[in-house]
C-alpha atoms as a PDB file:
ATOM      1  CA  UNK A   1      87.918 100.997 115.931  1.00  0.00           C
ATOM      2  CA  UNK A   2      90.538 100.322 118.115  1.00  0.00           C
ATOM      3  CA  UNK A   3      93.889  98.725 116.059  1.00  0.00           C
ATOM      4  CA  UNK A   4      97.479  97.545 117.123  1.00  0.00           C
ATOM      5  CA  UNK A   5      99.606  97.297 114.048  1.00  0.00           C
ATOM      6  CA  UNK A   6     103.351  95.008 114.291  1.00  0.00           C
ATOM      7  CA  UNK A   7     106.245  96.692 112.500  1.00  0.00           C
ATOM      8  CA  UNK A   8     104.248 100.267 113.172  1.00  0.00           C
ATOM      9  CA  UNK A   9     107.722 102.688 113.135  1.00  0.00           C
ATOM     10  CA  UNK A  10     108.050 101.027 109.468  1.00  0.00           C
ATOM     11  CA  UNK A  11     107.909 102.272 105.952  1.00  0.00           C
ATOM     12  CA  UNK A  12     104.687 100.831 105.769  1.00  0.00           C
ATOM     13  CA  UNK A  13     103.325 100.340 109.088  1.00  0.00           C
ATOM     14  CA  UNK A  14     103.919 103.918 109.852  1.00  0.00           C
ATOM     15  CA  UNK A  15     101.517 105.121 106.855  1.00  0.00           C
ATOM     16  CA  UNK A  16      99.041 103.011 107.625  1.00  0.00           C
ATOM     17  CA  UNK A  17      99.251 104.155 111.492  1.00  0.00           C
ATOM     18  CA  UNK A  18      99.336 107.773 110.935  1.00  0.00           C
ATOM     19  CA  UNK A  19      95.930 107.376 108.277  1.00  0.00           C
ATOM     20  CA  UNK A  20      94.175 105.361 110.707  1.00  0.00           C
ATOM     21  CA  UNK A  21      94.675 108.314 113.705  1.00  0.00           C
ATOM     22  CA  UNK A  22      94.322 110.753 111.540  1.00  0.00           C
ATOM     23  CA  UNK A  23      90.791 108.861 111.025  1.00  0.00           C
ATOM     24  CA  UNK A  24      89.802 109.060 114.393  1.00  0.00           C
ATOM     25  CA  UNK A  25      90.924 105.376 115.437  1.00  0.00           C
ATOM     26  CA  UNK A  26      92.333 104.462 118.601  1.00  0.00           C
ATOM     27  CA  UNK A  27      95.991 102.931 117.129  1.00  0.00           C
ATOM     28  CA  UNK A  28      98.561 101.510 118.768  1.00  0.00           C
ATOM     29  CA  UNK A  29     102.226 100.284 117.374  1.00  0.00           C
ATOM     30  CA  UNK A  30     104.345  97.822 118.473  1.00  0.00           C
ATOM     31  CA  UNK A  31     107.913  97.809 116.699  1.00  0.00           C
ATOM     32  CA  UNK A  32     111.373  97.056 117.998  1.00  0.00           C
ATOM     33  CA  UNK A  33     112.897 100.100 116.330  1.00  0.00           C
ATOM     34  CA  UNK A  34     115.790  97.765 114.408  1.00  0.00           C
ATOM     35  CA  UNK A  35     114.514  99.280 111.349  1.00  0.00           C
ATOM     36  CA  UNK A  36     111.432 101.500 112.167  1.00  0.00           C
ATOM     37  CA  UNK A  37     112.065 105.124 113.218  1.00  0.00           C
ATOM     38  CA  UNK A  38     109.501 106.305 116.022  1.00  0.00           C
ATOM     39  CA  UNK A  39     109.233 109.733 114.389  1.00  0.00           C
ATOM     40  CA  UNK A  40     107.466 108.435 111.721  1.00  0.00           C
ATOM     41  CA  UNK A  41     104.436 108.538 113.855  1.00  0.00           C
ATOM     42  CA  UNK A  42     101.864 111.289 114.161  1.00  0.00           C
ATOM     43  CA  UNK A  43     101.265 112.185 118.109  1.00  0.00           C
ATOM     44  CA  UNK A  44      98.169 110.827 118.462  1.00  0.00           C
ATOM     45  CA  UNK A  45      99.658 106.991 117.618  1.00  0.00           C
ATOM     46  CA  UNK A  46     100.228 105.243 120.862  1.00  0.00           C
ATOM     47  CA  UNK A  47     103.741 103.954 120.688  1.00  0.00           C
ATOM     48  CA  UNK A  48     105.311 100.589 122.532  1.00  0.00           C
ATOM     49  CA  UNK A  49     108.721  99.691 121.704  1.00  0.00           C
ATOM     50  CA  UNK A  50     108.862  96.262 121.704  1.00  0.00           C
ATOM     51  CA  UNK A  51     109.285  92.855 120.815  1.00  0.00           C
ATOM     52  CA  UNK A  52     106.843  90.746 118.939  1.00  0.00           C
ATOM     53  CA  UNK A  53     107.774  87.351 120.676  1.00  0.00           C
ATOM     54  CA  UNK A  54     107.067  89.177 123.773  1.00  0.00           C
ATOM     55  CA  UNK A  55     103.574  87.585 124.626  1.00  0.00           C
ATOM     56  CA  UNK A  56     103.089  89.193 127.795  1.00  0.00           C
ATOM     57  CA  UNK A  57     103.849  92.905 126.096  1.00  0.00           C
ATOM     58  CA  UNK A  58     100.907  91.710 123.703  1.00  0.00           C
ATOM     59  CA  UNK A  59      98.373  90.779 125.764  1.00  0.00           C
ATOM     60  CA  UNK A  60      99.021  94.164 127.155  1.00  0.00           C
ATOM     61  CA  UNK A  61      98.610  95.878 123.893  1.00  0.00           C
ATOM     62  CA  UNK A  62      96.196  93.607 122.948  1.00  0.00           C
ATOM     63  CA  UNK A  63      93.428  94.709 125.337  1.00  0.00           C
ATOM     64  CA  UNK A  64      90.000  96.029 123.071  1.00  0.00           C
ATOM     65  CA  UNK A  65      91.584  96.115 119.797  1.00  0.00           C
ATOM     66  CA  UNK A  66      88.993  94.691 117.562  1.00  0.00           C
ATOM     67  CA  UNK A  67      91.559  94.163 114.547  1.00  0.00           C
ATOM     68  CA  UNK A  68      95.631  93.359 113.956  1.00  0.00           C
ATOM     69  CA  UNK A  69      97.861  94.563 111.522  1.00  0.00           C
ATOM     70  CA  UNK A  70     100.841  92.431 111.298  1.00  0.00           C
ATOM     71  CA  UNK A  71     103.375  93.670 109.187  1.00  0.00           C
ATOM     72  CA  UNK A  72     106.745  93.365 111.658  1.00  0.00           C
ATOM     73  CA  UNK A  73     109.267  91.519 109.635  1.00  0.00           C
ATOM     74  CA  UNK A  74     112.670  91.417 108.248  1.00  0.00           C
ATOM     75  CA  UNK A  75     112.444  92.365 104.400  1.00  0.00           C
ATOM     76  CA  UNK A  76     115.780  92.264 103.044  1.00  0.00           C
ATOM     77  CA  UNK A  77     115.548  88.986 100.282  1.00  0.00           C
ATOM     78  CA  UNK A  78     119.452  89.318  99.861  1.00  0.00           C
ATOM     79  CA  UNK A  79     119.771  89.457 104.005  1.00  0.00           C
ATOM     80  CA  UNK A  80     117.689  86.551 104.007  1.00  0.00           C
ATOM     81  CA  UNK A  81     120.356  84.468 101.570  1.00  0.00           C
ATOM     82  CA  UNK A  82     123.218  84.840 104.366  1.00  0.00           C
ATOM     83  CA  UNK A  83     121.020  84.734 107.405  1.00  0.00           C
ATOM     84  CA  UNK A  84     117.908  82.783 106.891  1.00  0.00           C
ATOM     85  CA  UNK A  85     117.591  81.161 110.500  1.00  0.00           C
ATOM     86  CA  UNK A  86     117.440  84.737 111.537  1.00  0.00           C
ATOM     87  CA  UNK A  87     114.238  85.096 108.959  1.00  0.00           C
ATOM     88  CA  UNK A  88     112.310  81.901 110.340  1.00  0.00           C
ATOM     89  CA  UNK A  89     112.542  83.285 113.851  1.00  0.00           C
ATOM     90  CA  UNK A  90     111.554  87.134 112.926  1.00  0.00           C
ATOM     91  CA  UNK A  91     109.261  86.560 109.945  1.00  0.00           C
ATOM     92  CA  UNK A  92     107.721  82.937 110.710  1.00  0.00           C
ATOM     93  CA  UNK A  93     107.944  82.588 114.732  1.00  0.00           C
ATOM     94  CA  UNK A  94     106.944  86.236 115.592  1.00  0.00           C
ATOM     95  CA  UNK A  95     103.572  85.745 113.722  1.00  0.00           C
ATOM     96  CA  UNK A  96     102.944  82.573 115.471  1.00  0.00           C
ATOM     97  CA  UNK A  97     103.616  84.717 118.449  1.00  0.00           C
ATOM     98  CA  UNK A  98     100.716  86.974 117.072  1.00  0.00           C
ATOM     99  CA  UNK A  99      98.423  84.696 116.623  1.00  0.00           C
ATOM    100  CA  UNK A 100      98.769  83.105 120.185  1.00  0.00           C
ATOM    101  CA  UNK A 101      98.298  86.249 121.842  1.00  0.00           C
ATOM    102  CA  UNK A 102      95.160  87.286 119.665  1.00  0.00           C
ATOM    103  CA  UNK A 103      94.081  84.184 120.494  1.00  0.00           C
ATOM    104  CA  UNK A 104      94.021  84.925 124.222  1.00  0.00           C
ATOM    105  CA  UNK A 105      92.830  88.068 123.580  1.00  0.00           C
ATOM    106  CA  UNK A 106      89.811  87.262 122.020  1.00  0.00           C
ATOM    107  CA  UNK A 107      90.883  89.630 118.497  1.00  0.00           C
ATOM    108  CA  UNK A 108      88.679  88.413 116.038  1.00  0.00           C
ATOM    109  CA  UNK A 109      90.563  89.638 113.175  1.00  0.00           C
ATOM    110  CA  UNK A 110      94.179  89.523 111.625  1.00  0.00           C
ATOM    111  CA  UNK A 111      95.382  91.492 108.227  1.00  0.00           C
ATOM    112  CA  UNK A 112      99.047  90.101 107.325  1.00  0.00           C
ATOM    113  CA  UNK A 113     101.320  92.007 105.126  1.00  0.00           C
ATOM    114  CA  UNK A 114     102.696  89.217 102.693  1.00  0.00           C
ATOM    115  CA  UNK A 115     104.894  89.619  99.908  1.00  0.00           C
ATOM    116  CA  UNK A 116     104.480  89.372  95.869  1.00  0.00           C
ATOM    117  CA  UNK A 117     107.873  87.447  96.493  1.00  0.00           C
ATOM    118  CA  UNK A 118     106.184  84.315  97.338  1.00  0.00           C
ATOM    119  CA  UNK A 119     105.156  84.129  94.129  1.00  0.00           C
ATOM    120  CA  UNK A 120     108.988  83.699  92.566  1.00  0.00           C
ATOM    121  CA  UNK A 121     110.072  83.249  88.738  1.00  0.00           C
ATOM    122  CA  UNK A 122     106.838  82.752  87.495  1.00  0.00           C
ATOM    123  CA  UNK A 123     105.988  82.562  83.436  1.00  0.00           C
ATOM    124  CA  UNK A 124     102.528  82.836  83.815  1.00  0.00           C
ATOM    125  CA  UNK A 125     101.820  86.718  83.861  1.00  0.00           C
ATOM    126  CA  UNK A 126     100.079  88.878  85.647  1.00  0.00           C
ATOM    127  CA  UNK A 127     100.283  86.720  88.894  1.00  0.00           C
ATOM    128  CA  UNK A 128      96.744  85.227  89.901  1.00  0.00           C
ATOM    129  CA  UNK A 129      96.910  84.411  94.327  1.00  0.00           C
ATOM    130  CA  UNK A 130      95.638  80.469  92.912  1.00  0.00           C
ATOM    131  CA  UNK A 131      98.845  79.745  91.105  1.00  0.00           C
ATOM    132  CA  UNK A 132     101.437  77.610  93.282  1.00  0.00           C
ATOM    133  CA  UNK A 133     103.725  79.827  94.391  1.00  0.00           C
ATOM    134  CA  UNK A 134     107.492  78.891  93.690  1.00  0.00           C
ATOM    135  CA  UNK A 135     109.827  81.431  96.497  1.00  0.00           C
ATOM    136  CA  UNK A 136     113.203  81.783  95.144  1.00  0.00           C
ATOM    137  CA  UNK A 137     114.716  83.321  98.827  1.00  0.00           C
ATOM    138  CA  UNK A 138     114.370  82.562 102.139  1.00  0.00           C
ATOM    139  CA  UNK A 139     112.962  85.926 102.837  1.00  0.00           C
ATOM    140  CA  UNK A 140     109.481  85.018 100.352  1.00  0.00           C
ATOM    141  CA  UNK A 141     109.502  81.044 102.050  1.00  0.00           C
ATOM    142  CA  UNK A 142     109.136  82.780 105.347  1.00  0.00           C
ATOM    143  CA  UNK A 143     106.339  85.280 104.055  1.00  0.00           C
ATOM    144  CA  UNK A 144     104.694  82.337 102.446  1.00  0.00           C
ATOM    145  CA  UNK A 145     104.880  79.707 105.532  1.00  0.00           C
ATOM    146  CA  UNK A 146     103.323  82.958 107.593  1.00  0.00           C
ATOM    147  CA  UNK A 147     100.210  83.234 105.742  1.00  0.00           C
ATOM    148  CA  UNK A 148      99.754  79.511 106.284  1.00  0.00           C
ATOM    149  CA  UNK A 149     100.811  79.550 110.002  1.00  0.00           C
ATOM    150  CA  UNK A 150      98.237  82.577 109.802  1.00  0.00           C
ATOM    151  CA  UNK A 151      95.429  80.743 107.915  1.00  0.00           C
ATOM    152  CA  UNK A 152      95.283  77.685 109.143  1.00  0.00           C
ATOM    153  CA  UNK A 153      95.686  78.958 113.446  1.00  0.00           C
ATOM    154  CA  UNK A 154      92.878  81.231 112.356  1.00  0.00           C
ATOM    155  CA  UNK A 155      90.949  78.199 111.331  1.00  0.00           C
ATOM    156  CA  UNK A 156      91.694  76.513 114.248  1.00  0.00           C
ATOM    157  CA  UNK A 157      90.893  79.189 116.713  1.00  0.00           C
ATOM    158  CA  UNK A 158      88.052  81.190 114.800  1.00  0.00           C
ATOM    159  CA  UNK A 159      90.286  84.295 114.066  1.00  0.00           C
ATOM    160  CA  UNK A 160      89.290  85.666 110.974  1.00  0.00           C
ATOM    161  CA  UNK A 161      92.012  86.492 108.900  1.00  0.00           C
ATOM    162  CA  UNK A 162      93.122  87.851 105.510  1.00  0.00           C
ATOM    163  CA  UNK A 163      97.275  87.852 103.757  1.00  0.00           C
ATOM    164  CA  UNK A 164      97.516  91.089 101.600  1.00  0.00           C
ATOM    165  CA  UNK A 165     100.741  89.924  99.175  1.00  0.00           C
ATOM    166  CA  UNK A 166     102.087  93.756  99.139  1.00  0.00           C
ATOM    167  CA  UNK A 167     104.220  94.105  95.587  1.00  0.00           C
ATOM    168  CA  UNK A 168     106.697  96.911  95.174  1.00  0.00           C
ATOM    169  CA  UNK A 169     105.501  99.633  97.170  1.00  0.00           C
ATOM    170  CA  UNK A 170     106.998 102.818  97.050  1.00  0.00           C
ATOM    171  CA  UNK A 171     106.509 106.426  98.368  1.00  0.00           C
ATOM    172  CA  UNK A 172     107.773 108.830 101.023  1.00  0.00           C
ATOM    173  CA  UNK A 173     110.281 107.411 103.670  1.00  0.00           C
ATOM    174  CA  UNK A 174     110.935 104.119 102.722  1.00  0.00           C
ATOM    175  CA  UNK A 175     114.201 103.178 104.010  1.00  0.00           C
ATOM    176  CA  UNK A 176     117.368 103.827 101.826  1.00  0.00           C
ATOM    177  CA  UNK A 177     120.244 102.152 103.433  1.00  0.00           C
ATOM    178  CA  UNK A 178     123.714 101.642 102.200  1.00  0.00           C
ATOM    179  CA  UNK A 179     123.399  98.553 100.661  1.00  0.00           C
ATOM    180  CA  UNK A 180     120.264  96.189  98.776  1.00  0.00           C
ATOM    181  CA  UNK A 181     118.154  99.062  98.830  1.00  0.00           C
ATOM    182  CA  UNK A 182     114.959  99.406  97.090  1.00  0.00           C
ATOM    183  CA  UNK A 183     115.055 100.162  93.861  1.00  0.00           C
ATOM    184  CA  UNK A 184     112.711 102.936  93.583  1.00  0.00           C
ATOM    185  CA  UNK A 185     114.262 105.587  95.903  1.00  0.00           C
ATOM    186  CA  UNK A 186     117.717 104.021  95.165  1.00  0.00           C
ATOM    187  CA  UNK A 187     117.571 105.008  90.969  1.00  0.00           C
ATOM    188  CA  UNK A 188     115.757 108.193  92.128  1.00  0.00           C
ATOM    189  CA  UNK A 189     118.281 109.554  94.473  1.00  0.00           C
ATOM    190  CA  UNK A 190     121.569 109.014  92.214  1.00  0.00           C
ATOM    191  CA  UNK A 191     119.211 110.158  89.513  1.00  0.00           C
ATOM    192  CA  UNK A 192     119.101 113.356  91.237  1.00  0.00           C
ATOM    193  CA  UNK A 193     122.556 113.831  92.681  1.00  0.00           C
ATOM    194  CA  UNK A 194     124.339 112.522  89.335  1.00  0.00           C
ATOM    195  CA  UNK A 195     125.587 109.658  90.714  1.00  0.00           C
ATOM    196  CA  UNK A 196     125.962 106.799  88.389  1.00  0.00           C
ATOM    197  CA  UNK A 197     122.782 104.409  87.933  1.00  0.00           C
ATOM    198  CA  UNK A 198     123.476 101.182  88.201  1.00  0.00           C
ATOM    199  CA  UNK A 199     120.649  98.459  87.288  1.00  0.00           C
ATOM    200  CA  UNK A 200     121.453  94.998  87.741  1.00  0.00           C
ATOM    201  CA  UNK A 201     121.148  92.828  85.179  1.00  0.00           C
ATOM    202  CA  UNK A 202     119.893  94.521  81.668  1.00  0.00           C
ATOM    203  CA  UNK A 203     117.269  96.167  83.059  1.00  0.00           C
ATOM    204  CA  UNK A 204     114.534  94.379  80.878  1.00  0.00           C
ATOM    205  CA  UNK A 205     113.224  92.264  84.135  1.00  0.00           C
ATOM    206  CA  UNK A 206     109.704  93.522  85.152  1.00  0.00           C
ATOM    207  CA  UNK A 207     108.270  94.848  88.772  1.00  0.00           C
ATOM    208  CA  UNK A 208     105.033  96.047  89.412  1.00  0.00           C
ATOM    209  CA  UNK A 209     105.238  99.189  91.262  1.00  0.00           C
ATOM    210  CA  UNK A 210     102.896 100.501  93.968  1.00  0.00           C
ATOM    211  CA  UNK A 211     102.888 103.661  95.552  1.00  0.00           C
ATOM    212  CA  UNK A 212     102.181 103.926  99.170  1.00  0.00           C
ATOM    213  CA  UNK A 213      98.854 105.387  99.398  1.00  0.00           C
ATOM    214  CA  UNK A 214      97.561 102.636  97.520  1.00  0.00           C
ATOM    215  CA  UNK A 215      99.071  99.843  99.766  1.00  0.00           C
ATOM    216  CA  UNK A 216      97.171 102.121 103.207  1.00  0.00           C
ATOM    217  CA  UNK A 217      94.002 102.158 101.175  1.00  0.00           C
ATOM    218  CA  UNK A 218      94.064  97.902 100.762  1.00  0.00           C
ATOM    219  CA  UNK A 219      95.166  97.925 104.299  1.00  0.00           C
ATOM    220  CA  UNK A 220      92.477  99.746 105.732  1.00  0.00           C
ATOM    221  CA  UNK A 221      89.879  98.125 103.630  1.00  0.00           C
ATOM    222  CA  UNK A 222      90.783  94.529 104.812  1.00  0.00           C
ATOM    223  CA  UNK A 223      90.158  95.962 108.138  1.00  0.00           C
ATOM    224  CA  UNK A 224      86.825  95.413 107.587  1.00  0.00           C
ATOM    225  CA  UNK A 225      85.898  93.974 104.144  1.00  0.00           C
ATOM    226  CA  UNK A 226      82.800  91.210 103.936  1.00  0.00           C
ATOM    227  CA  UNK A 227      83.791  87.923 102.610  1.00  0.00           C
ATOM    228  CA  UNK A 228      87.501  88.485 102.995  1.00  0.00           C
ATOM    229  CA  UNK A 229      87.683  85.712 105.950  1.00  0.00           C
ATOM    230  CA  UNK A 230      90.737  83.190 104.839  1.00  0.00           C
ATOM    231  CA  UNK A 231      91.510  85.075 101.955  1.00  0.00           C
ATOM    232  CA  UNK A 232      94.821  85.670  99.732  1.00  0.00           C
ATOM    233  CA  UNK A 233      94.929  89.173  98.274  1.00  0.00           C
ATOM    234  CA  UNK A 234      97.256  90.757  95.521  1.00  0.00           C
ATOM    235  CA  UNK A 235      97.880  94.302  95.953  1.00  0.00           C
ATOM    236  CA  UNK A 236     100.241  95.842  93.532  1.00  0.00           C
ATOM    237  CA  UNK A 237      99.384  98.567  90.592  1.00  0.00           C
ATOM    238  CA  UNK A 238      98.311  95.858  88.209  1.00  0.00           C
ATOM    239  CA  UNK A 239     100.880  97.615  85.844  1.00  0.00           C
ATOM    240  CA  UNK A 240     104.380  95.603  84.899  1.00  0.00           C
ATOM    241  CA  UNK A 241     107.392  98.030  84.164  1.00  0.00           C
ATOM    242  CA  UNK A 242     110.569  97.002  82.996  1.00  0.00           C
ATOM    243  CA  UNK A 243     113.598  98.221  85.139  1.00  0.00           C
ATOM    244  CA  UNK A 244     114.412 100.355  82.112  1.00  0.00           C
ATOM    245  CA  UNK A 245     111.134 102.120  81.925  1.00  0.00           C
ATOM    246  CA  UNK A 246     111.117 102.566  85.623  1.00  0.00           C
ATOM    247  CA  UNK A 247     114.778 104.759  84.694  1.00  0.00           C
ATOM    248  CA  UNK A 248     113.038 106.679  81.923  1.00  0.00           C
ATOM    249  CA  UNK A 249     110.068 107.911  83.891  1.00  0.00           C
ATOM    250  CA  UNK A 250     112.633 108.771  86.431  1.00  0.00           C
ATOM    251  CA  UNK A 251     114.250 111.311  83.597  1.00  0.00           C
ATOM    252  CA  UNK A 252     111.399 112.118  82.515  1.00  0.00           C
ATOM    253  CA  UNK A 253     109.859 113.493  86.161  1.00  0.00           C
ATOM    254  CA  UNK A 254     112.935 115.342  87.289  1.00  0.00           C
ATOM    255  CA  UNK A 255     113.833 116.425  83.404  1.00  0.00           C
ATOM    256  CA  UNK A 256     117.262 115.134  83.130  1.00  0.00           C
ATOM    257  CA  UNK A 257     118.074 112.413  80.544  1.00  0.00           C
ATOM    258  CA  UNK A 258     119.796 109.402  81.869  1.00  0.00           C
ATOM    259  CA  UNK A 259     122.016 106.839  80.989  1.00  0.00           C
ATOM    260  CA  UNK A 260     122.261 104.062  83.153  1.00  0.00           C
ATOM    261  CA  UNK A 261     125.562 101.575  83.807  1.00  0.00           C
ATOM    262  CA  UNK A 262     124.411  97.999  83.673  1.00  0.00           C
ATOM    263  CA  UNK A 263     125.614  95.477  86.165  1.00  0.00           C
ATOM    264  CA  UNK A 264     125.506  92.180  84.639  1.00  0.00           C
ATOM    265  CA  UNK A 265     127.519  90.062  86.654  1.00  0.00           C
ATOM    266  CA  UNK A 266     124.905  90.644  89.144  1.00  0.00           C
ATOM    267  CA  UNK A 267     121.527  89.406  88.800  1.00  0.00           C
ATOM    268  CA  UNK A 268     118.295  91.569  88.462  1.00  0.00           C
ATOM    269  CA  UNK A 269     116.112  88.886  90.472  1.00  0.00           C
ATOM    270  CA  UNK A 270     113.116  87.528  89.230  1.00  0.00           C
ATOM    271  CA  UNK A 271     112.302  88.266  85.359  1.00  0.00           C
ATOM    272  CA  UNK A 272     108.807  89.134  85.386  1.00  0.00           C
ATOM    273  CA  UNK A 273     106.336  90.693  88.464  1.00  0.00           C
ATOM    274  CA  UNK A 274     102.912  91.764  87.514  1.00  0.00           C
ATOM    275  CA  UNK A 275      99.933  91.306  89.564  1.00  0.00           C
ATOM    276  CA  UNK A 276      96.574  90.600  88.843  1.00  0.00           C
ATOM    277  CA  UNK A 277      94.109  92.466  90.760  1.00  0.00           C
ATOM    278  CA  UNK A 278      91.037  90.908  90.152  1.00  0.00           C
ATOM    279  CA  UNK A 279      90.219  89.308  93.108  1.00  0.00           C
ATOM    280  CA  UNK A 280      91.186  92.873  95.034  1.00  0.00           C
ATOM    281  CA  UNK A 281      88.505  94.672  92.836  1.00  0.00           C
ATOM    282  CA  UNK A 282      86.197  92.175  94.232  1.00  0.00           C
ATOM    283  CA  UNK A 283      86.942  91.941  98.016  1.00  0.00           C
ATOM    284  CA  UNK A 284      88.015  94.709  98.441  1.00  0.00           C
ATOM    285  CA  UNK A 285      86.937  97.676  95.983  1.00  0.00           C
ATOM    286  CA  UNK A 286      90.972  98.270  95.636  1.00  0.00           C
ATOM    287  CA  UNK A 287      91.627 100.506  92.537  1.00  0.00           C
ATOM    288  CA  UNK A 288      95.061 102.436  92.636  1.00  0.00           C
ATOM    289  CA  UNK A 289      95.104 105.624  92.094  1.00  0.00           C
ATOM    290  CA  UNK A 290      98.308 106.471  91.261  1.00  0.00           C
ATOM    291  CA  UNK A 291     100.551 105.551  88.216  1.00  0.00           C
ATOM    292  CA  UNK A 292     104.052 105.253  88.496  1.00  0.00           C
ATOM    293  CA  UNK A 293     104.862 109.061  87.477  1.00  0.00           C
ATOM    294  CA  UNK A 294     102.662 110.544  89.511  1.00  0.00           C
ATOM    295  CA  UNK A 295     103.662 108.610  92.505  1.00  0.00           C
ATOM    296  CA  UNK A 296     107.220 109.350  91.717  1.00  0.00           C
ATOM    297  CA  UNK A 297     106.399 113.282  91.877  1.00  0.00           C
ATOM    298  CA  UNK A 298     104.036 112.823  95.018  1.00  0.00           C
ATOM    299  CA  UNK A 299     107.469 111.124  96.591  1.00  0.00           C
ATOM    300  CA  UNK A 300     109.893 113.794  95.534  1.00  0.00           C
ATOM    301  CA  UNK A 301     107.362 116.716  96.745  1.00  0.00           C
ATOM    302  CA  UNK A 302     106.338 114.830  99.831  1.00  0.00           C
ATOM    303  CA  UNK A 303     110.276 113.410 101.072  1.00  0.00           C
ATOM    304  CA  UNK A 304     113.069 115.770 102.199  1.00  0.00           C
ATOM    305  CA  UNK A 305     115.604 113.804 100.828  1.00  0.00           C
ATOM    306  CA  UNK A 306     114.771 113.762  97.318  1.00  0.00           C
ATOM    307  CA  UNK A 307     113.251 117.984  97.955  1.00  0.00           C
ATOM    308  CA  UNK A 308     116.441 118.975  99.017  1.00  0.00           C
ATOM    309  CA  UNK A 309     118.208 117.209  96.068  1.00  0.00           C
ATOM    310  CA  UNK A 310     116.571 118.770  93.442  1.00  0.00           C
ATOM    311  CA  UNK A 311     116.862 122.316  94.612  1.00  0.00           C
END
């Protein structure tokens, strides 16, 4: 099949690219580079550095690709408290941009990288797509008002289309920048250099944590999944962890016992995150295959960073 995937130079977008090549499909990537990194890609991904809201560059790119991957966004949810017009541009009006173009191009199918953020402070655990969502951030509104700008132009135009509401994904080059980074790679790098661990809040909030590979096989399976048309989809591990269990798996993979400091003047987000992965079974024959330690060795044998650390 021939694919262009948004937000391709990403954490994300660049694992999906480099399994679909590595597949045999014809791939291309659009990203801006403000937070993707072009050598991410494998050689055989056809790179464009560019601008979503550039409709012209996407009818170009748009020419025979039979399916879309949009997954170029801003991510940061404390980025999106100070600067949240900036969000509703990127996040919101580059996917209308998206869908306009695919629209002229005659695509007949869109898979959109949402967010488990939409979902918010919910009590009502593990987290079912027919709940009302309740976004606590600009950053999850934004992810939210796209799959409806997304489901309802398909509707409209006869694009088929399908929201994949991505939890905490984790794995091998994800970002790690100075400040709000994920919390994953953040624990596990000052685990390993002896830095102090700092967990925000008391550590007894709940994510659900997804490593990569899992998140590129739900990706690649909405490609081209019956009965998916219009469609909501949870993809996380189906697992909750508590921040503190996320720190003693941590110890317990690289062998050192830790002892976190606890930051309690600053809040640990949301208090529970589990999703239920029911209706992914269904559509989409999505089982992860990796639990949390595993995918924790699989990133510190598969990312320099955290190799180089522990040597």
């Amino acid at each position: 099949m021939d694919f262009l995937v948004t937000g391709g130079a990403g954490f994300i977008g660049a694992a999906l690219a480099n399994r679909l090549a590595g597949q045999g499909h014809t791939v291309r990537v659009l990203d801006n580079l403000i937070a993707g990194d072009q050598s991410r890609l494998a050689d055989k991904v056809l790179f464009e550095r560019g601008d979503v809201m550039d409709i012209p560059k996407l009818w170009t790119l748009l020419q025979n690709v039979e399916c879309v991957y949009h997954l170029a966004a801003r991510v940061s949810v404390p980025e999106s408290v100070l600067y949240p017009r900036d969000y509703n541009e990127t996040n919101v009006g580059g996917t209308v941009s998206v869908m306009e173009a695919m629209r002229d191009a005659g695509v007949r199918r869109v898979v959109l990288a949402s967010s488990g953020a939409v979902y918010g402070n919910l009590a009502a655990q593990p987290l079912r797509e027919s709940v009302v969502p309740e976004p606590t951030s600009p950053y999850a509104v934004s992810k939210l008002s796209a799959e409806m700008y997304v489901r309802t132009i398909g509707r409209l135009w006869g694009i088929e289309t399908v929201a994949l509401r991505v939890f905490n994904a984790y794995g091998p080059g994800q970002q790690l920048p100075a400040s709000h980074a994920p919390v994953v790679p953040r624990l596990l790098k000052s685990a390993i250099s002896g830095a102090s661990l700092v967990v925000f809040g008391d550590g007894s909030q709940t994510r659900d944590f997804v490593y990569i590979d899992d998140v590129v096989d739900a990706l690649i399976s909405a490609a081209t999944a019956e009965k998916v048309n219009q469609q909501v989809i949870n993809v996380g591990s189906g697992t909750a962890t508590e921040i503190n269990q996320l720190v003693d798996t941590i110890g317990e993979v690289i062998g050192k016992h830790l002892e976190p400091i606890y930051n309690t003047g600053q809040t640990g987000g949301v208090s529970r995150m589990q999703a239920d992965l029911t209706r992914a079974r269904d559509l989409l024959d999505y089982r992860p295959r990796y639990t949390l330690a595993q995918g924790l060795k699989m990133l510190i044998s598969h990312d320099p960073r955290f190799a180089k650390s522990t040597q």
